[in-house]
N, C-alpha and C. Protein backbone atom coordinates (compact mmCIF):
# COMPACT_ATOMS: atom_id res chain seq x y z
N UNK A 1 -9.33 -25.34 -5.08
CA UNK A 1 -9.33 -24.43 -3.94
C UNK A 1 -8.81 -23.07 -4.42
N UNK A 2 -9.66 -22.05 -4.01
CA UNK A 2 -8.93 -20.39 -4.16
C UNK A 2 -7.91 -20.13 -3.66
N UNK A 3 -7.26 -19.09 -3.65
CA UNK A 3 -5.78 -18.75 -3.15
C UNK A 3 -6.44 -18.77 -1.93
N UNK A 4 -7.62 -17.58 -1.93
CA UNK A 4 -8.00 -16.92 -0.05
C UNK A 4 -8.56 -18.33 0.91
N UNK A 5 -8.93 -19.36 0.54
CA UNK A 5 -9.18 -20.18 0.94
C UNK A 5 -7.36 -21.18 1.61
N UNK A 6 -6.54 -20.82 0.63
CA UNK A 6 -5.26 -21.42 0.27
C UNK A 6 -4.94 -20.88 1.79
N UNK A 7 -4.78 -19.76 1.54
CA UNK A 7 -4.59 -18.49 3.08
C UNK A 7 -4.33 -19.07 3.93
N UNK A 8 -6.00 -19.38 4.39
CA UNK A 8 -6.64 -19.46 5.42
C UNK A 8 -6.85 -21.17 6.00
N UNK A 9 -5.63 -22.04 5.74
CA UNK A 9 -5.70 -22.93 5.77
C UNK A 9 -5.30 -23.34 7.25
N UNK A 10 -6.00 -24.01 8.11
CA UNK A 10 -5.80 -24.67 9.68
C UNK A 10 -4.62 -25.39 9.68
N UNK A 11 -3.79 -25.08 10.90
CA UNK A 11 -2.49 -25.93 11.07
C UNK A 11 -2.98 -26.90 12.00
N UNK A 12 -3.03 -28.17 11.96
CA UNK A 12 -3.55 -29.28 13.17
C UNK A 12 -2.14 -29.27 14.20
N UNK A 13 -2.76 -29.05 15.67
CA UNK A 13 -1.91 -28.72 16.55
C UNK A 13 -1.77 -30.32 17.08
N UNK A 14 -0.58 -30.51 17.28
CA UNK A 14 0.31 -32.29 17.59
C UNK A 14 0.46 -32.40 19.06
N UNK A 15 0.42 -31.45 19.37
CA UNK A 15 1.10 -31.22 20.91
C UNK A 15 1.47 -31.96 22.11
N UNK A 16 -0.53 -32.03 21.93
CA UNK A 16 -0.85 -32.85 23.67
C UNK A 16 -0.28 -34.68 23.02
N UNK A 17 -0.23 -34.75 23.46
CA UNK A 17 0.33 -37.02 23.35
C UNK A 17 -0.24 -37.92 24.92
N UNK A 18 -0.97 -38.86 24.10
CA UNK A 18 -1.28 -40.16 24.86
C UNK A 18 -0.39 -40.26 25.91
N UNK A 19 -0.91 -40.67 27.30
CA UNK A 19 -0.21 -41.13 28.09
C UNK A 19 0.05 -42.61 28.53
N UNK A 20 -0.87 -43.14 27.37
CA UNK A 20 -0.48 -44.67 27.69
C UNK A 20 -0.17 -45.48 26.17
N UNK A 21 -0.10 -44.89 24.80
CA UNK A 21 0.06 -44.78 23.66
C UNK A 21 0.88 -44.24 23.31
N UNK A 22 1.28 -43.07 23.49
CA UNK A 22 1.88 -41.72 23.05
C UNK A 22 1.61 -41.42 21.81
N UNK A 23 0.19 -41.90 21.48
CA UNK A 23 -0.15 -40.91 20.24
C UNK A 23 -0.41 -39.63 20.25
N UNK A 24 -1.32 -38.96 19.49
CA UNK A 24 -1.67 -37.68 18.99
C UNK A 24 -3.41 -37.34 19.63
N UNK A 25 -3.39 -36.43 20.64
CA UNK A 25 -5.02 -36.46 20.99
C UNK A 25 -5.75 -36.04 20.68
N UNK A 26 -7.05 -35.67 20.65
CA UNK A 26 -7.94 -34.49 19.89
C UNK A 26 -8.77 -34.10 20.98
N UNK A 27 -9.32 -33.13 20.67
CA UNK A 27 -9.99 -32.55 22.19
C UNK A 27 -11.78 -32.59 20.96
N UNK A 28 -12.63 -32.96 22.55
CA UNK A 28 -13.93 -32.98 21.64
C UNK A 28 -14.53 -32.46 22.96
N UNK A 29 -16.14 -32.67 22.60
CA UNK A 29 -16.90 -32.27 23.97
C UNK A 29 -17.91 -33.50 23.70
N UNK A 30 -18.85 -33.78 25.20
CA UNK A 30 -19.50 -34.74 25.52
C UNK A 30 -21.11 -33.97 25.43
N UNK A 31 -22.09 -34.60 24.87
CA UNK A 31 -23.41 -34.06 24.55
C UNK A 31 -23.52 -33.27 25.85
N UNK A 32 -22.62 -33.24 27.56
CA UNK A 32 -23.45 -31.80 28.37
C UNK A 32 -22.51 -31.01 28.11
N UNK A 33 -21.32 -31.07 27.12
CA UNK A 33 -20.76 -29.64 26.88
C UNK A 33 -19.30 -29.44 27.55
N UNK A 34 -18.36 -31.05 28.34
CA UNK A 34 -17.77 -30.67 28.88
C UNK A 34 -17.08 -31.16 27.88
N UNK A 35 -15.50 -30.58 28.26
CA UNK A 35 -14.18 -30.54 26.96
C UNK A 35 -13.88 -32.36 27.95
N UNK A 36 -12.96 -32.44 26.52
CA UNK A 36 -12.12 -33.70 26.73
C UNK A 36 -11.23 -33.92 26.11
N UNK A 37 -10.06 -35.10 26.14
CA UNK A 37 -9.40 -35.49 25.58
C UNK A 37 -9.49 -36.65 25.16
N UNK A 38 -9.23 -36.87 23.78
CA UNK A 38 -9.49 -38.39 23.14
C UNK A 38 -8.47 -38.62 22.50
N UNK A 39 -8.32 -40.29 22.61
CA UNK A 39 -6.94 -40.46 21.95
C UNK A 39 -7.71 -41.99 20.74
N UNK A 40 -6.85 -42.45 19.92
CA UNK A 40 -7.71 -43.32 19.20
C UNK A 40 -7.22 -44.67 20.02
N UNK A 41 -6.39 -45.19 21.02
CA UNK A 41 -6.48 -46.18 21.52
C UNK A 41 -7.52 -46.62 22.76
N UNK A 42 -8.51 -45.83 23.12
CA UNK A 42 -9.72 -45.59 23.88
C UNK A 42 -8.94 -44.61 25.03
N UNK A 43 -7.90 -44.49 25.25
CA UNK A 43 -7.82 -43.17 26.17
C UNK A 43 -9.13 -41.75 26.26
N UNK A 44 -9.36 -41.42 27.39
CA UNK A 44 -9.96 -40.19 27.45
C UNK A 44 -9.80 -39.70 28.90
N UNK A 45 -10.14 -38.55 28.73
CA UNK A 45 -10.24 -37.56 29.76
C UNK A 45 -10.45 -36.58 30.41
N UNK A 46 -11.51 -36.15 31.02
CA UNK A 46 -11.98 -34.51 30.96
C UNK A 46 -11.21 -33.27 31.77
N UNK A 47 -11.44 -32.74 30.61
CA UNK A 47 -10.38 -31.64 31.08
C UNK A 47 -10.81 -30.24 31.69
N UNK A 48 -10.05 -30.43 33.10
CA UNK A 48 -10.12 -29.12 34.08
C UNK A 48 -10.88 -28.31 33.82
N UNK A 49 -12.27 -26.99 34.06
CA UNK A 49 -11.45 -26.03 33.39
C UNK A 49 -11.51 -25.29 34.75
N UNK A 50 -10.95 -23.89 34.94
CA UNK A 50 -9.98 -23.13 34.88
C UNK A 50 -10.98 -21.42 35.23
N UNK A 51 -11.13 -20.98 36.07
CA UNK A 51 -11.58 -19.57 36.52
C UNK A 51 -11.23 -18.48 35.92
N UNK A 52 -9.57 -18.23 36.11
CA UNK A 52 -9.00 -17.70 35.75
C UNK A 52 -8.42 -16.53 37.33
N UNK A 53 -9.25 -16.85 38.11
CA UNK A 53 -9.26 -16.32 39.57
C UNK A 53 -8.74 -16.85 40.42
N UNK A 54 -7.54 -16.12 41.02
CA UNK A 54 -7.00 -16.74 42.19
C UNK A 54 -7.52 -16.64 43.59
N UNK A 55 -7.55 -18.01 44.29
CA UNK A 55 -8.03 -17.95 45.91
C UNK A 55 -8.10 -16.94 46.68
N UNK A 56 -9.34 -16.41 47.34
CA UNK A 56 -8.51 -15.20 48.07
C UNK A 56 -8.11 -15.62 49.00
N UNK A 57 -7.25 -14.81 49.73
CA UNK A 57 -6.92 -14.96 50.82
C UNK A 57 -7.44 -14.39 52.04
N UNK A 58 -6.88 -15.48 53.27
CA UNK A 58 -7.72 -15.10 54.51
C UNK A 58 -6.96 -14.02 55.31
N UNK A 59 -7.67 -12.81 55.85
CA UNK A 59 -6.58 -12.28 56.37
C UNK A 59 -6.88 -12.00 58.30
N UNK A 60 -5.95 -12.25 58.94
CA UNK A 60 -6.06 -12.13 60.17
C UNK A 60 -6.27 -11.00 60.80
């Protein structure tokens, strides 16, 4: 391996943990494209996503 390759090396993020394992999860997507969570004891789960827009509100 080159140094610049050395660099540029990926840190694997540990973070998220099994909720019925407490292992280590990995996030993948399903052939229509939605995210998930996978764990290696068959846990999974699709994950939210997210607008980024809050509700408006109603005003009287």
């Amino acid at each position: 391996m080159n140094r610049a390759a050395e660099r540029l090396a990926l840190v694997t993020d540990r973070s998220v943990r099994c909720p019925d394992c407490h292992g280590c999860m990995e996030f993948k997507t399903d052939r229509a494209g939605r995210a998930m969570e996978v764990c290696a004891c068959g846990y999974r789960a699709y994950i939210e996503r997210r607008t980024g827009k809050r509700p408006e509100e109603t005003k009287n």
